[in-house]
Protein backbone atom coordinates (compact mmCIF):
# COMPACT_ATOMS: atom_id res chain seq x y z
CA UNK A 1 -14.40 7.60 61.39
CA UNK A 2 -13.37 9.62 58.49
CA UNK A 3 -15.26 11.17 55.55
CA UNK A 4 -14.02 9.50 52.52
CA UNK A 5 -14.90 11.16 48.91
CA UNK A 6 -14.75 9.32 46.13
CA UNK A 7 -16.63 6.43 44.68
CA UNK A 8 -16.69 2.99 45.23
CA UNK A 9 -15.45 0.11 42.53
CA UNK A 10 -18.76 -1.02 42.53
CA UNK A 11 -19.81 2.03 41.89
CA UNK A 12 -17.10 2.83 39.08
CA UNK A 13 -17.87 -0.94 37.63
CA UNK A 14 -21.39 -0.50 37.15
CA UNK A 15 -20.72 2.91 35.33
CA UNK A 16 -18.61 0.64 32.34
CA UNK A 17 -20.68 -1.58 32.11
CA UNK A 18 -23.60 1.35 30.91
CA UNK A 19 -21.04 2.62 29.40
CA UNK A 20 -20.59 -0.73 27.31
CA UNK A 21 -24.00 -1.13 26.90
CA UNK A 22 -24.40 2.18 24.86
CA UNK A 23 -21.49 1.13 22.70
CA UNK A 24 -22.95 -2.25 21.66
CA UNK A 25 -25.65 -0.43 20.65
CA UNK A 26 -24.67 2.39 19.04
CA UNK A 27 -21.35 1.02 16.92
CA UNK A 28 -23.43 -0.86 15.00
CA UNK A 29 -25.40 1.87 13.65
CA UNK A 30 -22.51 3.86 13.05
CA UNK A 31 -21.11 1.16 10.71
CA UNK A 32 -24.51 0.78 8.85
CA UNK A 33 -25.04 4.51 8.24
CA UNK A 34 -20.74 4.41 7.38
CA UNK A 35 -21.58 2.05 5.03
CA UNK A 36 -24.66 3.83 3.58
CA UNK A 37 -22.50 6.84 3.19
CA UNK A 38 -19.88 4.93 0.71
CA UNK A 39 -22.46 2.95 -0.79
CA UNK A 40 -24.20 6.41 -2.38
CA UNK A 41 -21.22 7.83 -2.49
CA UNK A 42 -20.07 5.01 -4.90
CA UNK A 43 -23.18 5.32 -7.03
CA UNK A 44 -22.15 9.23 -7.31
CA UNK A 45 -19.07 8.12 -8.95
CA UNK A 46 -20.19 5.87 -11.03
CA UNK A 47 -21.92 8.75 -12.54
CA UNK A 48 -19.24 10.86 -12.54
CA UNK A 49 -17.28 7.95 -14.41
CA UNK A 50 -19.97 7.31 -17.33
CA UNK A 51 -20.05 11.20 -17.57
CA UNK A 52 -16.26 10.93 -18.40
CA UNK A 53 -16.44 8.09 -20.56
CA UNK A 54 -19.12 9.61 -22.64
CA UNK A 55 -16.51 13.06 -22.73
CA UNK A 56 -13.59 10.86 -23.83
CA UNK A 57 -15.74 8.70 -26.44
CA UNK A 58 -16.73 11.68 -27.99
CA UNK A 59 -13.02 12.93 -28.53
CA UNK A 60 -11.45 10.02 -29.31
CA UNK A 61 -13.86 7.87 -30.65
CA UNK A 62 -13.02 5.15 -28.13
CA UNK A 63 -13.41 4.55 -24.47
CA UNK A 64 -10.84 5.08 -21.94
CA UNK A 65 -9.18 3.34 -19.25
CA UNK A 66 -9.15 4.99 -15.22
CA UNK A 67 -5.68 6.59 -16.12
CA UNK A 68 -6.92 7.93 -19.38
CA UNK A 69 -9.52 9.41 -18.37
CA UNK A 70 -7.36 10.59 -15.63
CA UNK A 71 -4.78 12.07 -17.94
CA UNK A 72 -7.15 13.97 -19.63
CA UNK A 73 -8.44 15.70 -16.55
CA UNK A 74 -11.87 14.50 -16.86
CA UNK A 75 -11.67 12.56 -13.55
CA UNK A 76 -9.44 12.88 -10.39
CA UNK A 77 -6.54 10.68 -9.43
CA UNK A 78 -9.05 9.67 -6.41
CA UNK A 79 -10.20 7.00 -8.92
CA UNK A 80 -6.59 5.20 -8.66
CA UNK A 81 -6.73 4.81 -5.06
CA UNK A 82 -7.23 1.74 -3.39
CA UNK A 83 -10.07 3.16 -1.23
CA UNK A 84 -11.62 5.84 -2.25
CA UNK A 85 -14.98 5.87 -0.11
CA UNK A 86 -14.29 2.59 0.76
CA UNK A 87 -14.63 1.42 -2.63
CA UNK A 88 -11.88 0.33 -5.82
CA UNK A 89 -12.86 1.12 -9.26
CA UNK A 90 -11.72 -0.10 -12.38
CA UNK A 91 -12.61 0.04 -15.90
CA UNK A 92 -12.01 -3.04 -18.45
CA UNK A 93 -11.93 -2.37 -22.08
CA UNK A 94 -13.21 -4.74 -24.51
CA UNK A 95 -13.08 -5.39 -28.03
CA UNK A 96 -10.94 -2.60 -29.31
CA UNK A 97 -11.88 0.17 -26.71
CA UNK A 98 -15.36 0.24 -27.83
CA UNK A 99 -16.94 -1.33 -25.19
CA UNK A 100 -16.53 -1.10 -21.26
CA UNK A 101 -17.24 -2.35 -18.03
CA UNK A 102 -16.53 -0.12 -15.18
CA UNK A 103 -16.33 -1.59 -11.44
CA UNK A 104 -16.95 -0.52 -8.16
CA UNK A 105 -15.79 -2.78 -5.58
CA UNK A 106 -16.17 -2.68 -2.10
CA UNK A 107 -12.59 -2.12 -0.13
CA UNK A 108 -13.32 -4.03 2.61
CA UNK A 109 -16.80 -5.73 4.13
CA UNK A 110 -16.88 -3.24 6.95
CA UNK A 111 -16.86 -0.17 4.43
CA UNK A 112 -19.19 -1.58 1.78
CA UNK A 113 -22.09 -4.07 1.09
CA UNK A 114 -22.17 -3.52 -2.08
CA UNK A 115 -20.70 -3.69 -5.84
CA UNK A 116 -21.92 -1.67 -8.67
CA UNK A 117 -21.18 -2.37 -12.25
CA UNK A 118 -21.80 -0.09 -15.34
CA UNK A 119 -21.46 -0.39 -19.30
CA UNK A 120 -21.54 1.60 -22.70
CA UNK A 121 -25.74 1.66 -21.62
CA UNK A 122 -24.41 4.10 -18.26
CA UNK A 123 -26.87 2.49 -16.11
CA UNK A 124 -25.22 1.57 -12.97
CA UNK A 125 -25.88 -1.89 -11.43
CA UNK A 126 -25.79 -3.86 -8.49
CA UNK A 127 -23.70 -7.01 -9.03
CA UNK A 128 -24.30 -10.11 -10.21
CA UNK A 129 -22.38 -11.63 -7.63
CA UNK A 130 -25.32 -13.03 -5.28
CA UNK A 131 -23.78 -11.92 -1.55
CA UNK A 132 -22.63 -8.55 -3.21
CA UNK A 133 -26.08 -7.20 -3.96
CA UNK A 134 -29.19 -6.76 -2.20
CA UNK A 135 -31.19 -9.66 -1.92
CA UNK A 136 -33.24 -10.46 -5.11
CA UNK A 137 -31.55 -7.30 -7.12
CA UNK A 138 -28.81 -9.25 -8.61
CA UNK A 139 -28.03 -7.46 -11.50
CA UNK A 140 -30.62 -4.91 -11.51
CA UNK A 141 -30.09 -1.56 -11.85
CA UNK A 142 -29.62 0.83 -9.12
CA UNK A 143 -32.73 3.00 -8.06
């Protein structure tokens, strides 16, 4: 009889299937603390947005769309991508440039739960869309 070395299929089976096991539970988490991550992240430049807006309004006596605010180097050109963090932002100007709304919109479910909203007040909020917000906080502002 020989001496084989080696391990058996079984053997090799049962070690994916522990090895699946761990994944199933572990992915998950990833995601949620991925999404965590981008969600404060998001918050952070929403700040760093109302900061600018409050720079440009002082300048120019108006507010300022993403690539203003852009050109005058008082954000980054991150702000223009279509994922930065996992989130989109965009700024609508209102009646004449003195009033704002800037967004922050989840790029995709799996990066994001989600969407903050700020105006000319610069408090940041969650948004008033109902499966975009934590439960109950429609609206309210961020904490």
């Amino acid at each position: 009889m020989k001496n084989r070395k080696g391990f058996s299929l079984l053997e090799l089976l049962i070690v994916v299937a522990i090895i699946l096991i761990i994944a199933t539970i572990a992915i998950p988490s990833l995601l949620r603390s991925r999404q965590a991550a981008n969600e404060s992240a998001a918050v952070a430049n929403m700040r760093n947005l109302n900061t600018a807006q409050v720079s440009y309004s002082s300048t120019n006596g108006t507010y300022g769309s993403i690539p203003d605010l852009i050109r005058e180097r008082l954000l980054d050109d991150r702000y223009t991508n279509a994922n930065f963090n996992g989130y989109r932002f965009t700024v609508v100007l209102a009646s004449g440039s003195r009033n704002y709304t800037a967004y922050a919109t989840g790029a995709a479910p799996n990066t994001s739960r989600y969407d903050y909203y700020s105006g000319p007040d610069f408090v940041i909020r969650f948004s008033t869309a109902v499966t975009r917000a934590p439960n109950g906080m429609t609206g309210d502002p961020v904490q």
